[in-house]
C-alpha atoms as a PDB file:
ATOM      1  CA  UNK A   1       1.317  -0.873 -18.959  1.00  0.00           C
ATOM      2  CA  UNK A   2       5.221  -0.269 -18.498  1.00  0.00           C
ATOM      3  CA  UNK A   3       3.975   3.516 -18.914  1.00  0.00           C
ATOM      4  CA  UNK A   4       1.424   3.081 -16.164  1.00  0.00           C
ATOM      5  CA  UNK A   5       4.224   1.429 -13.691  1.00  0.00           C
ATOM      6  CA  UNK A   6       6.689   4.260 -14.661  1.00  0.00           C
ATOM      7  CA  UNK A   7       3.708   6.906 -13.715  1.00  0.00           C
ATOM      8  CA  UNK A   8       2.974   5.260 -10.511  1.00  0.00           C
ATOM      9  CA  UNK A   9       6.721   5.872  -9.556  1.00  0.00           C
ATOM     10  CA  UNK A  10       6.812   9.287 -10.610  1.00  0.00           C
ATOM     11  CA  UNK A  11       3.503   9.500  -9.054  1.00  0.00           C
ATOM     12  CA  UNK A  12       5.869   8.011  -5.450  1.00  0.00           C
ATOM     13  CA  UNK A  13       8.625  10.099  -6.380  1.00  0.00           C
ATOM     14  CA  UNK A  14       6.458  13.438  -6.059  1.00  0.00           C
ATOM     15  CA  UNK A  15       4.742  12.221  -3.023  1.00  0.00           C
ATOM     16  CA  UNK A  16       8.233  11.877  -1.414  1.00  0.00           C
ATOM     17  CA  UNK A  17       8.751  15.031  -1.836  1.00  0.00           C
ATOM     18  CA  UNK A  18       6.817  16.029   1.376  1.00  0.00           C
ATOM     19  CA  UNK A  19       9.073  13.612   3.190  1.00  0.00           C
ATOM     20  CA  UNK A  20       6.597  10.677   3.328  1.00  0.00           C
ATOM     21  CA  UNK A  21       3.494   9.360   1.176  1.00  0.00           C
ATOM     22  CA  UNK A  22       1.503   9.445   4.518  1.00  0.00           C
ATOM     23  CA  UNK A  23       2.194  12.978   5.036  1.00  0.00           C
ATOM     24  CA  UNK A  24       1.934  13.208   1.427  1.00  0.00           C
ATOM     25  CA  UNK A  25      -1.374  11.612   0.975  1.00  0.00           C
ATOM     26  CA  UNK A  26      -3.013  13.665   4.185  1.00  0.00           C
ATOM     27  CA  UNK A  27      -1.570  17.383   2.060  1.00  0.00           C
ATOM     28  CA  UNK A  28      -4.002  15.336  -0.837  1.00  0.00           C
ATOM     29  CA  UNK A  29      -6.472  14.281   0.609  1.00  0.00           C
ATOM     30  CA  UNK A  30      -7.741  17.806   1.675  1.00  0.00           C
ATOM     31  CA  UNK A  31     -11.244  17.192   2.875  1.00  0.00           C
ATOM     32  CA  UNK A  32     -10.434  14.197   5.400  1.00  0.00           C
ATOM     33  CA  UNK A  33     -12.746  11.373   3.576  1.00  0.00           C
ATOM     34  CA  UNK A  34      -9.484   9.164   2.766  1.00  0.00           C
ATOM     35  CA  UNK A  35     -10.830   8.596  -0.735  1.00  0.00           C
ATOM     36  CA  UNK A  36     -10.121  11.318  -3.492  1.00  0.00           C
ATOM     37  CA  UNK A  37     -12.240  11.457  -6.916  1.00  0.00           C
ATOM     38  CA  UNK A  38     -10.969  12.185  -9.724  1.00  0.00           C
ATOM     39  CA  UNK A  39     -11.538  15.721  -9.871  1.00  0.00           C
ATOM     40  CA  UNK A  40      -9.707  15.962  -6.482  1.00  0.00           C
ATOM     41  CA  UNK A  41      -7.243  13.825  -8.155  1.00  0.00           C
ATOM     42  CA  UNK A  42      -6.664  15.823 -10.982  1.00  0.00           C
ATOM     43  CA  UNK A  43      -6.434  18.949  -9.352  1.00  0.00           C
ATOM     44  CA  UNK A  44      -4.051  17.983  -6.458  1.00  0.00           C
ATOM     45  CA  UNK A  45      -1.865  16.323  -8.815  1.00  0.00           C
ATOM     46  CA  UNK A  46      -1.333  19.526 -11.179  1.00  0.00           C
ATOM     47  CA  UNK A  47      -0.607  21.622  -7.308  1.00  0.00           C
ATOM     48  CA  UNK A  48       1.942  18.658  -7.124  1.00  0.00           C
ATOM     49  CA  UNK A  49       3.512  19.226 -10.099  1.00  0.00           C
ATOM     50  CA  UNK A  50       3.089  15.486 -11.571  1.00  0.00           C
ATOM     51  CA  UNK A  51       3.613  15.708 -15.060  1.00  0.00           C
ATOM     52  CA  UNK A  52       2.875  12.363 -15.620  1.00  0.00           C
ATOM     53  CA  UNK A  53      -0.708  10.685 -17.676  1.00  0.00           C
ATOM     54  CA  UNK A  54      -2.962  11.216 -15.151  1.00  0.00           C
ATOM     55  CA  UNK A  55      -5.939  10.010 -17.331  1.00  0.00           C
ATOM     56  CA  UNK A  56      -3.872   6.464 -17.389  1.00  0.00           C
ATOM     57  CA  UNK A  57      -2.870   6.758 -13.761  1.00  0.00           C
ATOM     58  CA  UNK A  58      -6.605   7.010 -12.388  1.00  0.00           C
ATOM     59  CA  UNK A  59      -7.727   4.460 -14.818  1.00  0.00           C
ATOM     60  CA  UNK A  60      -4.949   1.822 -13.635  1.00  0.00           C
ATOM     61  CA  UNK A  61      -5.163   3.384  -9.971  1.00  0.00           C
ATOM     62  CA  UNK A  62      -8.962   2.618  -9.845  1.00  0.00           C
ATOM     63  CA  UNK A  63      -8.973  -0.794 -10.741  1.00  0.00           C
ATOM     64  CA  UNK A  64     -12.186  -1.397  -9.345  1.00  0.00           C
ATOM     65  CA  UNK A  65     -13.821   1.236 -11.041  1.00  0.00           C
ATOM     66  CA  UNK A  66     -15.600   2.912  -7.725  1.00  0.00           C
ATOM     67  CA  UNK A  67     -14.954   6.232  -9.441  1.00  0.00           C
ATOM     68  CA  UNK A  68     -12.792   6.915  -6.015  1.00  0.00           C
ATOM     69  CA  UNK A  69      -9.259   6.262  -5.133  1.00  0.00           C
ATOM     70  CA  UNK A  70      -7.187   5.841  -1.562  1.00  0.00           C
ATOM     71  CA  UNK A  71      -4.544   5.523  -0.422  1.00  0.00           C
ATOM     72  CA  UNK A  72      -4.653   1.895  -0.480  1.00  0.00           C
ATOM     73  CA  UNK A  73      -4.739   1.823  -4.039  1.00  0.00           C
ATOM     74  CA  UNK A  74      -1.698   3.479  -4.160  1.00  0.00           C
ATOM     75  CA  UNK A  75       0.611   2.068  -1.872  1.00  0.00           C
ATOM     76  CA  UNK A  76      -1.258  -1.220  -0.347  1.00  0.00           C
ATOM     77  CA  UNK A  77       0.643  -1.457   2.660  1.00  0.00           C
ATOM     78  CA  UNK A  78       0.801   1.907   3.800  1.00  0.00           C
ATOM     79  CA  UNK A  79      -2.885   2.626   2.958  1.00  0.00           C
ATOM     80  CA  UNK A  80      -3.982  -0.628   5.271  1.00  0.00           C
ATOM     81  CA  UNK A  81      -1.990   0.776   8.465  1.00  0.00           C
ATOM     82  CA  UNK A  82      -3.429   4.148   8.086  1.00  0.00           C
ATOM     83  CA  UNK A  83      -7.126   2.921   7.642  1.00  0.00           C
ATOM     84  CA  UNK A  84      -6.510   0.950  10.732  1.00  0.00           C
ATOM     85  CA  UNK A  85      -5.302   3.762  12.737  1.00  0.00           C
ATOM     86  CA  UNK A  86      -7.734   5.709  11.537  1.00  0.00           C
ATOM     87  CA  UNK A  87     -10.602   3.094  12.551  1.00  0.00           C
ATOM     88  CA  UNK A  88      -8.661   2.597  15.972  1.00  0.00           C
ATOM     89  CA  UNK A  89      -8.386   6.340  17.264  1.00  0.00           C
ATOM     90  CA  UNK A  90     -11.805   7.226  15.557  1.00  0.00           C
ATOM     91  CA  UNK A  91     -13.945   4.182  16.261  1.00  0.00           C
ATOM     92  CA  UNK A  92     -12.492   2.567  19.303  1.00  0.00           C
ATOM     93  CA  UNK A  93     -11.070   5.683  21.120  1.00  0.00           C
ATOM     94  CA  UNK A  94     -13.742   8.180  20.075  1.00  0.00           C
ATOM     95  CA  UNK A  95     -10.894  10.592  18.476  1.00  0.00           C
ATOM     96  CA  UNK A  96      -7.585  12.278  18.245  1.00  0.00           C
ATOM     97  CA  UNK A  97      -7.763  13.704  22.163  1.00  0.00           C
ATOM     98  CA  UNK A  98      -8.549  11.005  23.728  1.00  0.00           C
ATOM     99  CA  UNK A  99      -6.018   8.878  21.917  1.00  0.00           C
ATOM    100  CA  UNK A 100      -3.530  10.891  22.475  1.00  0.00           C
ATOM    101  CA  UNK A 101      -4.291  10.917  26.415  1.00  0.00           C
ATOM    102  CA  UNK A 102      -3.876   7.156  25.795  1.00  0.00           C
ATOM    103  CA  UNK A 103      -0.074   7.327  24.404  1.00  0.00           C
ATOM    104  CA  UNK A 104       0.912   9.925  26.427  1.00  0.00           C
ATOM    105  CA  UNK A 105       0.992   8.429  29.539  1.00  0.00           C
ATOM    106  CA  UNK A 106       3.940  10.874  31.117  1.00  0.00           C
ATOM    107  CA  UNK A 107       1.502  14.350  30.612  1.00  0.00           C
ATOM    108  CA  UNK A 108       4.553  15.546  28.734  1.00  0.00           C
ATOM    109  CA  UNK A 109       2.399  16.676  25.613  1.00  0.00           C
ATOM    110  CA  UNK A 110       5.677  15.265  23.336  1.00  0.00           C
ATOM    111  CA  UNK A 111       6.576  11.975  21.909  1.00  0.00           C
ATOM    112  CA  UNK A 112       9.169  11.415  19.765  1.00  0.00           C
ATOM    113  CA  UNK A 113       9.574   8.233  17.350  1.00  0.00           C
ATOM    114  CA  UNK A 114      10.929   5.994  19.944  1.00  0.00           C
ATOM    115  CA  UNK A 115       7.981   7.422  22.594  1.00  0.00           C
ATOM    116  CA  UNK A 116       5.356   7.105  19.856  1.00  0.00           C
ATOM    117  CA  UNK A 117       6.670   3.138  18.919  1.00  0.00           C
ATOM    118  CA  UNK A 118       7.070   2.236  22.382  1.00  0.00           C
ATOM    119  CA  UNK A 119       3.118   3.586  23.878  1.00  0.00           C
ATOM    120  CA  UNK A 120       1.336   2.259  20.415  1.00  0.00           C
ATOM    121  CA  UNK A 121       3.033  -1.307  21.554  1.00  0.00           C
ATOM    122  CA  UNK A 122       1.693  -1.012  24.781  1.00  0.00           C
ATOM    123  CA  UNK A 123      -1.672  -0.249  23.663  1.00  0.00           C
ATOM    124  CA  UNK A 124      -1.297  -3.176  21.987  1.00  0.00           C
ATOM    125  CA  UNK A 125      -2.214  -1.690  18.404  1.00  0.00           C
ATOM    126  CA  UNK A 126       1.244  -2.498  17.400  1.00  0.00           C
ATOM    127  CA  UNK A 127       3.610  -5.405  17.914  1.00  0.00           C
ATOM    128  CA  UNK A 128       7.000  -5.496  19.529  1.00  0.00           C
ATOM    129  CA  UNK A 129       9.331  -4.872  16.582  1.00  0.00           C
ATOM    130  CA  UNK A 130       6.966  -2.937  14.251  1.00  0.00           C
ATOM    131  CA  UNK A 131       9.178   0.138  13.983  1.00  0.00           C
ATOM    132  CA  UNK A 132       8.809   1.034  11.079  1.00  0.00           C
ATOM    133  CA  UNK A 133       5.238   0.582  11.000  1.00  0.00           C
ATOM    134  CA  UNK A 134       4.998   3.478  13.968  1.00  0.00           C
ATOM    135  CA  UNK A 135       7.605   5.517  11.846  1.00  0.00           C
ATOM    136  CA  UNK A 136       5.012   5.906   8.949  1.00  0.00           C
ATOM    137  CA  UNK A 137       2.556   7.013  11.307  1.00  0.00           C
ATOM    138  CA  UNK A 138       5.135   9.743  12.983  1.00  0.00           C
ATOM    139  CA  UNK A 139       5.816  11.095   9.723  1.00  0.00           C
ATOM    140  CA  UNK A 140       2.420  11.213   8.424  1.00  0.00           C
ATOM    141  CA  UNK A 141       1.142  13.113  11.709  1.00  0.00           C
ATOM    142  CA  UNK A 142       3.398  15.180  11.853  1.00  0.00           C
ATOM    143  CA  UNK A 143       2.953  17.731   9.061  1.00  0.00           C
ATOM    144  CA  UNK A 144       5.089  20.531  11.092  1.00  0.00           C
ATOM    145  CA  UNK A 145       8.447  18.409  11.079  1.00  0.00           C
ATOM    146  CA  UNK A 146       8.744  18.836  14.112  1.00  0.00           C
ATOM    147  CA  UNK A 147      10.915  16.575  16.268  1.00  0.00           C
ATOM    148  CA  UNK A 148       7.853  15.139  18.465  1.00  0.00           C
ATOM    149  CA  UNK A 149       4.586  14.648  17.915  1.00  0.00           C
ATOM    150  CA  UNK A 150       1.714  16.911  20.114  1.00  0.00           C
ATOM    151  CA  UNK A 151      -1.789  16.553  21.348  1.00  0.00           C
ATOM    152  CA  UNK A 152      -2.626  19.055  18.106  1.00  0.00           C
ATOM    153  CA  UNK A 153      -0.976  16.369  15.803  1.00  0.00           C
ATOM    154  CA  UNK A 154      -3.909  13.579  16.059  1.00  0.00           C
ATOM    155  CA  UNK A 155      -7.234  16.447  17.172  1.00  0.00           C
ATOM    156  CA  UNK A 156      -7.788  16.641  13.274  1.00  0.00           C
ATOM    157  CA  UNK A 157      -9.900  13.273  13.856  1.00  0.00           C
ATOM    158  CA  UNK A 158     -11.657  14.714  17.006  1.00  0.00           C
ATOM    159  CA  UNK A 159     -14.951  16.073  15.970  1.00  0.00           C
ATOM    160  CA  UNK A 160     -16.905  13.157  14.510  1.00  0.00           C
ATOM    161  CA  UNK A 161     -19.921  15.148  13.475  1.00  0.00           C
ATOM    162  CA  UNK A 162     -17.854  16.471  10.876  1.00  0.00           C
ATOM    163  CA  UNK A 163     -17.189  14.998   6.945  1.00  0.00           C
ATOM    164  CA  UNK A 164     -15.441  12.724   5.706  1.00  0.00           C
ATOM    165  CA  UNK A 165     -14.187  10.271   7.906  1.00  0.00           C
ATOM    166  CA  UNK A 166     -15.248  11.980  11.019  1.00  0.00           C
ATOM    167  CA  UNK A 167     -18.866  10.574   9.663  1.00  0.00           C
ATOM    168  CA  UNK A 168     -17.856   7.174  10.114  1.00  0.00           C
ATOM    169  CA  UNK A 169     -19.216   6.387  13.348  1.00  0.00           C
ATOM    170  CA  UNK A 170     -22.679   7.295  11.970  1.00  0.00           C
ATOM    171  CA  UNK A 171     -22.168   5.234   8.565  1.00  0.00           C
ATOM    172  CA  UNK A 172     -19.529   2.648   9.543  1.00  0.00           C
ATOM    173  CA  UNK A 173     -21.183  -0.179   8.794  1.00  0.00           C
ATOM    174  CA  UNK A 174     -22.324   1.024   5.076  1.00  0.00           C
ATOM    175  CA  UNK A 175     -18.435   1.942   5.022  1.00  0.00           C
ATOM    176  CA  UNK A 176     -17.178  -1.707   5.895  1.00  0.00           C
ATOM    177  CA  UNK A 177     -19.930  -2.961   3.497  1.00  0.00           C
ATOM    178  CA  UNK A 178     -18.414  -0.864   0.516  1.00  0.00           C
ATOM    179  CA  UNK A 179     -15.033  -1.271   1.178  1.00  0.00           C
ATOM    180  CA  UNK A 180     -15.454  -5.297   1.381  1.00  0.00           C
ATOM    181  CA  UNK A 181     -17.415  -4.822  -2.251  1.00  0.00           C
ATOM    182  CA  UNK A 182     -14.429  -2.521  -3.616  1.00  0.00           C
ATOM    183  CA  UNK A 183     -11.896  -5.060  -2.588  1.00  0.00           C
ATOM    184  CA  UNK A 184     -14.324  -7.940  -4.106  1.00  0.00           C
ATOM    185  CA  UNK A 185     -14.641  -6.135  -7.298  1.00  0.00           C
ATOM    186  CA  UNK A 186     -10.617  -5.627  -7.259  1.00  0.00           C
ATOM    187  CA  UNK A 187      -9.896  -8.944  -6.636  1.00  0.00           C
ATOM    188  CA  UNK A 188     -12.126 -10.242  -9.629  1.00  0.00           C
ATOM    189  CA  UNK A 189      -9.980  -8.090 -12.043  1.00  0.00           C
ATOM    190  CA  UNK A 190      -7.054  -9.761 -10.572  1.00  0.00           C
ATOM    191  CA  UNK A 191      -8.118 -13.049 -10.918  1.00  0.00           C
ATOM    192  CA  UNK A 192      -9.803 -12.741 -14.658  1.00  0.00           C
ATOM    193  CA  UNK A 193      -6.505 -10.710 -15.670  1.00  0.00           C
ATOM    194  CA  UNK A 194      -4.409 -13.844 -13.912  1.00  0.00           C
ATOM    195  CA  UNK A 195      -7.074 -16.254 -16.195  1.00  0.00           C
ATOM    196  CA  UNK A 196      -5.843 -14.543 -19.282  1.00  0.00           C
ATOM    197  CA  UNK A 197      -2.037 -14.131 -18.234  1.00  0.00           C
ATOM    198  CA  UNK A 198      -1.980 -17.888 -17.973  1.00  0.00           C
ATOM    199  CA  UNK A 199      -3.776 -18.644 -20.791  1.00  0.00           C
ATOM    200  CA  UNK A 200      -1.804 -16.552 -23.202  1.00  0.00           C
ATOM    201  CA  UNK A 201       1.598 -17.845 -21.464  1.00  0.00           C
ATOM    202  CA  UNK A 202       0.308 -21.724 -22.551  1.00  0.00           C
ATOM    203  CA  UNK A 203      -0.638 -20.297 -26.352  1.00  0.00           C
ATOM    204  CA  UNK A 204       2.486 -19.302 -27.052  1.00  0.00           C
ATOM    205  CA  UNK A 205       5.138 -21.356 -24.274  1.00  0.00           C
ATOM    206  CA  UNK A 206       2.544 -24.935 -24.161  1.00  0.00           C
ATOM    207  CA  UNK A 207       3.539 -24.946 -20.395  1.00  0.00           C
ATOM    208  CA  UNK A 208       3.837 -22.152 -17.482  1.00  0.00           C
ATOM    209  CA  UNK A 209       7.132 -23.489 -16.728  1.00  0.00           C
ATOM    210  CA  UNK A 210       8.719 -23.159 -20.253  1.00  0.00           C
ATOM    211  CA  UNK A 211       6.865 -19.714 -20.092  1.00  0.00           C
ATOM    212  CA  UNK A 212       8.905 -18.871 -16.695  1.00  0.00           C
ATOM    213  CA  UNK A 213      12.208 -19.801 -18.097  1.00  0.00           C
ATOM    214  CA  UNK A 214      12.016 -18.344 -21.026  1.00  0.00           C
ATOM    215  CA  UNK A 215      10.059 -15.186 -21.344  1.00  0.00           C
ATOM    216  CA  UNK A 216       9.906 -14.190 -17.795  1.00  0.00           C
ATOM    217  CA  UNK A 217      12.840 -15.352 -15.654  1.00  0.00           C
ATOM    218  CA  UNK A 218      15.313 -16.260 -18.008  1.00  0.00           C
ATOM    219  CA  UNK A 219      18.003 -15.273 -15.414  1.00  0.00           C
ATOM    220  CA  UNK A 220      16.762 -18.185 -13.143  1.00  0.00           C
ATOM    221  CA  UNK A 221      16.210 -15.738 -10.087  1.00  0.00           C
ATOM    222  CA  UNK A 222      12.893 -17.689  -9.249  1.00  0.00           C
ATOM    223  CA  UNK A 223      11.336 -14.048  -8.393  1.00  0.00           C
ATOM    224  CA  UNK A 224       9.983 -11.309 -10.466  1.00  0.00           C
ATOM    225  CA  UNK A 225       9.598  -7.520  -9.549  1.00  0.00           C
ATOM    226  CA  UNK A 226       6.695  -5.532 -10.500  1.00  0.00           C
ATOM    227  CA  UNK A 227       9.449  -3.942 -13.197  1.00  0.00           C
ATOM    228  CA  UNK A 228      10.496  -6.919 -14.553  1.00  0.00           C
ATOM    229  CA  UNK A 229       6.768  -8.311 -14.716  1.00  0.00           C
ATOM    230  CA  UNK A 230       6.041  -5.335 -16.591  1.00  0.00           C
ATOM    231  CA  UNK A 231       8.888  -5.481 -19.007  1.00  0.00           C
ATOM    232  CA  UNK A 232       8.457  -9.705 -19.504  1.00  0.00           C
ATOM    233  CA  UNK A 233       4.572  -8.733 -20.163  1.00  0.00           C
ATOM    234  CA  UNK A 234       4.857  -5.847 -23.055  1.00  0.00           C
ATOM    235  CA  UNK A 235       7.538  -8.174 -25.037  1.00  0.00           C
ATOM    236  CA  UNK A 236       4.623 -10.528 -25.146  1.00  0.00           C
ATOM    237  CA  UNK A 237       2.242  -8.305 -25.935  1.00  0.00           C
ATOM    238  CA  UNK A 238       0.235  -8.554 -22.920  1.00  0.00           C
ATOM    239  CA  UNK A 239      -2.373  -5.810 -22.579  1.00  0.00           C
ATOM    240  CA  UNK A 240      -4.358  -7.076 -19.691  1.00  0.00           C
ATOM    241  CA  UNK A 241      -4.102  -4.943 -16.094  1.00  0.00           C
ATOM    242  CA  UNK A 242      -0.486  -5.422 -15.195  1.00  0.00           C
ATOM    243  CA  UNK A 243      -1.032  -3.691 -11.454  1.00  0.00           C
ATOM    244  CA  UNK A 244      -3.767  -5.764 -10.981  1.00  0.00           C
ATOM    245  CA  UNK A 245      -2.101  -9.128 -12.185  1.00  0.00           C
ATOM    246  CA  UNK A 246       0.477  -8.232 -10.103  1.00  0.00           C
ATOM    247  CA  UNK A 247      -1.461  -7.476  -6.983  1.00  0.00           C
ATOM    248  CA  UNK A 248      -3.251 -10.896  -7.155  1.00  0.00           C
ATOM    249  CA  UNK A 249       0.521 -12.568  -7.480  1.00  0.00           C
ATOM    250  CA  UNK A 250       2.023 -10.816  -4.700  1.00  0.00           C
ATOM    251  CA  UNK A 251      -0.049 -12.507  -2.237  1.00  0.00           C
ATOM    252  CA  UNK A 252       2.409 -11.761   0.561  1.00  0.00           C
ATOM    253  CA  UNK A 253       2.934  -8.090  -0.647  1.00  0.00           C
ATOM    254  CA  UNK A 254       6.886  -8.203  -0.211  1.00  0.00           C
ATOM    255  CA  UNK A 255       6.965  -6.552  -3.687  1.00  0.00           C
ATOM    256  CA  UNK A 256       8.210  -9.792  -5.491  1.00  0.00           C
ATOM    257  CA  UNK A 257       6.278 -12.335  -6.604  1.00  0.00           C
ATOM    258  CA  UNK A 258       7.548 -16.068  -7.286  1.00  0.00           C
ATOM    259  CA  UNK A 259       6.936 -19.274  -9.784  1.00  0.00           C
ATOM    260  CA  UNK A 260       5.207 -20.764  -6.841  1.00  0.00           C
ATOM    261  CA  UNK A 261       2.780 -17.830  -6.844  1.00  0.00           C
ATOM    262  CA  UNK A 262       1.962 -17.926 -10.649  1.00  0.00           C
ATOM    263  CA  UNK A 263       1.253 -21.732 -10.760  1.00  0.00           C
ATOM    264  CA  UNK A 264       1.758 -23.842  -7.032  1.00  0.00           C
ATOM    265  CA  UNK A 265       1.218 -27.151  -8.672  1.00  0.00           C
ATOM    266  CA  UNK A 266       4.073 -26.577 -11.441  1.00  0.00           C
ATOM    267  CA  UNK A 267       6.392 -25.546  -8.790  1.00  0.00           C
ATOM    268  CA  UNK A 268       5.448 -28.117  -6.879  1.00  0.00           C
ATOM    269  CA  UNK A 269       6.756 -30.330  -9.495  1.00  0.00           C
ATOM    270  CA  UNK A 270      10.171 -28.990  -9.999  1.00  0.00           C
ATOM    271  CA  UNK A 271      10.875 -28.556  -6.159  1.00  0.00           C
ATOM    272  CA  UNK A 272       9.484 -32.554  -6.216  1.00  0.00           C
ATOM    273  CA  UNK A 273      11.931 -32.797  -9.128  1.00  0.00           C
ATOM    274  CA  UNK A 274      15.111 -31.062  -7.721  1.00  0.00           C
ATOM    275  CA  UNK A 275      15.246 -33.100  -4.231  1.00  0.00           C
ATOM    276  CA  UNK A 276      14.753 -36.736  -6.426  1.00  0.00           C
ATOM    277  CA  UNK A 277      17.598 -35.299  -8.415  1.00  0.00           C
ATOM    278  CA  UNK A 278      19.598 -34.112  -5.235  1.00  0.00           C
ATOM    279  CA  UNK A 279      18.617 -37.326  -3.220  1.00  0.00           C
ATOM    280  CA  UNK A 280      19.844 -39.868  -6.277  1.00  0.00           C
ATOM    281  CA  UNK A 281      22.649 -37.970  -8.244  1.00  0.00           C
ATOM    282  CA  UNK A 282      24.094 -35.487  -5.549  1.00  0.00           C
ATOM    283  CA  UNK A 283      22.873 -32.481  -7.126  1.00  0.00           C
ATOM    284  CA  UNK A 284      21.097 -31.185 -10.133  1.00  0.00           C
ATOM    285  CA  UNK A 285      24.185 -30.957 -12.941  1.00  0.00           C
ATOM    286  CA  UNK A 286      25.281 -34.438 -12.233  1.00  0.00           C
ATOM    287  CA  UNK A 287      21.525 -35.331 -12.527  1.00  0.00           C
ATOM    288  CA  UNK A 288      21.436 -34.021 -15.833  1.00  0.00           C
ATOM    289  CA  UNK A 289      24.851 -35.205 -16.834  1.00  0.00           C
ATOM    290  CA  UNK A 290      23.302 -38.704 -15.986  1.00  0.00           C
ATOM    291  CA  UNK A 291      19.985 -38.411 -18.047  1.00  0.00           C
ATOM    292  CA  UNK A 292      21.709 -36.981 -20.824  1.00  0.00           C
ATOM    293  CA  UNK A 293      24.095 -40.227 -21.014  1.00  0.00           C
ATOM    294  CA  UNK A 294      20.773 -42.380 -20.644  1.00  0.00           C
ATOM    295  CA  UNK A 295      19.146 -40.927 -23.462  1.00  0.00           C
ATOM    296  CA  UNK A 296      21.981 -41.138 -25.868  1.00  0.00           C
END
């Protein structure tokens, strides 16, 4: 599994390359469905160069087993603004012209980043302060590099009797459908892997907490990166789904995820702990120092 996490980051690194994985991902993703099998896969990652295991990358990529992957599945956030966009300009606007005669409301035919942020806030499909959110969209539209962004960067999605996603007014429904039963069947890997993360963490610690302390935060941060989950987990031994696992912990998707995520009620307990230690000995060490004394 640390193998897999290294791929997926060499699998980043390569996407970068082409200055963004949005603009990255469109280069991919050359017939416009949003979803790539693995054929596609394989053969768009060899024009990429990736020299990584792509066998194990599709395999941990595709943890739902829909014998498809998107964009989603590799970058979660990313992958969830773009299927929105794509859903708003396609579905709601009825394609690329006639959302673009939305944002440009000056005739000017050019928006730059600041342009771009400040009409997809008015149209209310961002919020005030989501910058960077409208940045990722620039850069993936803009496959020219150019400075601004055209009426020709968004008419790819205008002719919706076309394939690929440009069918999805005629099957969105059976879309939605599939896409709730892929994220169903991803989030029951997550929580069986989670099941048997816990269970083996009691076999061999008796208690998630001694398990945090000792095998996977022994620094005391309190948080755990997908790097350091994957390091703590192939000490142990662990050979369950470690992107999975990870996914269902990162609940928030900040990229960390905490004690509180892997067991509430024992963390719970220690905060409960701490502030009765805080409230009646000033502060955890004295706390201690006082116990210890007691139980001599």
């Amino acid at each position: 599994d640390e193998t897999h996490y290294d791929a997926v980051g060499d699998l980043h690194q390569v996407m970068m390359r082409h200055g963004s994985l949005l603009k990255a991902w469109r280069l991919m993703d050359k017939d416009g469905t949003n979803t790539m099998s693995f054929k596609e896969f394989c053969t768009v990652l060899a024009e990429f160069d990736f020299d990584g295991d792509t066998i194990d990358l599709w395999r941990q990529l595709d943890v739902d087993g829909s014998g498809e992957v998107t964009l989603e599945e590799i970058e979660p956030r990313v992958g969830k603004l773009w299927s929105r966009f794509l859903d708003w300009t396609v579905s709601r606007n009825g394609g690329g012209t006639n959302t673009w005669a939305i944002l440009d409301l000056t005739t000017s035919n050019k928006l730059d980043p600041s342009q771009f942020y400040k009409a997809l806030v008015g149209t209310r499909f961002l919020k005030p302060g989501d910058e960077k959110d409208a940045q990722v969209l620039f850069d993936g539209l803009n496959l020219t590099d150019d400075p601004f962004l055209t009426e020709a960067s968004l008419t790819f999605l205008d002719n919706t009797t076309q394939k690929g996603l440009k069918r999805k007014p005629q099957r969105k429904l059976g879309h939605r459908e599939l896409l709730r039963q892929t994220r169903a069947k991803a989030k029951k890997v997550g929580e069986e892997t989670l099941v048997r993360f816990r269970a083996d963490l009691i076999a061999k610690y008796h208690n998630i907490v001694r398990a945090w302390r000792r095998a996977l935060d022994p620094a005391g941060r309190m948080v755990l990166s997908l790097g350091d989950l994957s390091k703590s987990c192939n000490r142990l031994g662990f050979t369950g789904n470690l992107r999975a696992l990870f996914k269902r912990l990162d609940v928030d998707m900040n990229g960390f995820t905490t004690f509180e995520e892997l067991d509430v009620r024992s963390a719970r307990v220690l905060a409960s702990f701490k502030y009765w230690c805080e409230i009646n000995f000033g502060s955890m060490r004295y706390a201690m120092l006082s116990l210890t004394k007691y139980a001599l």
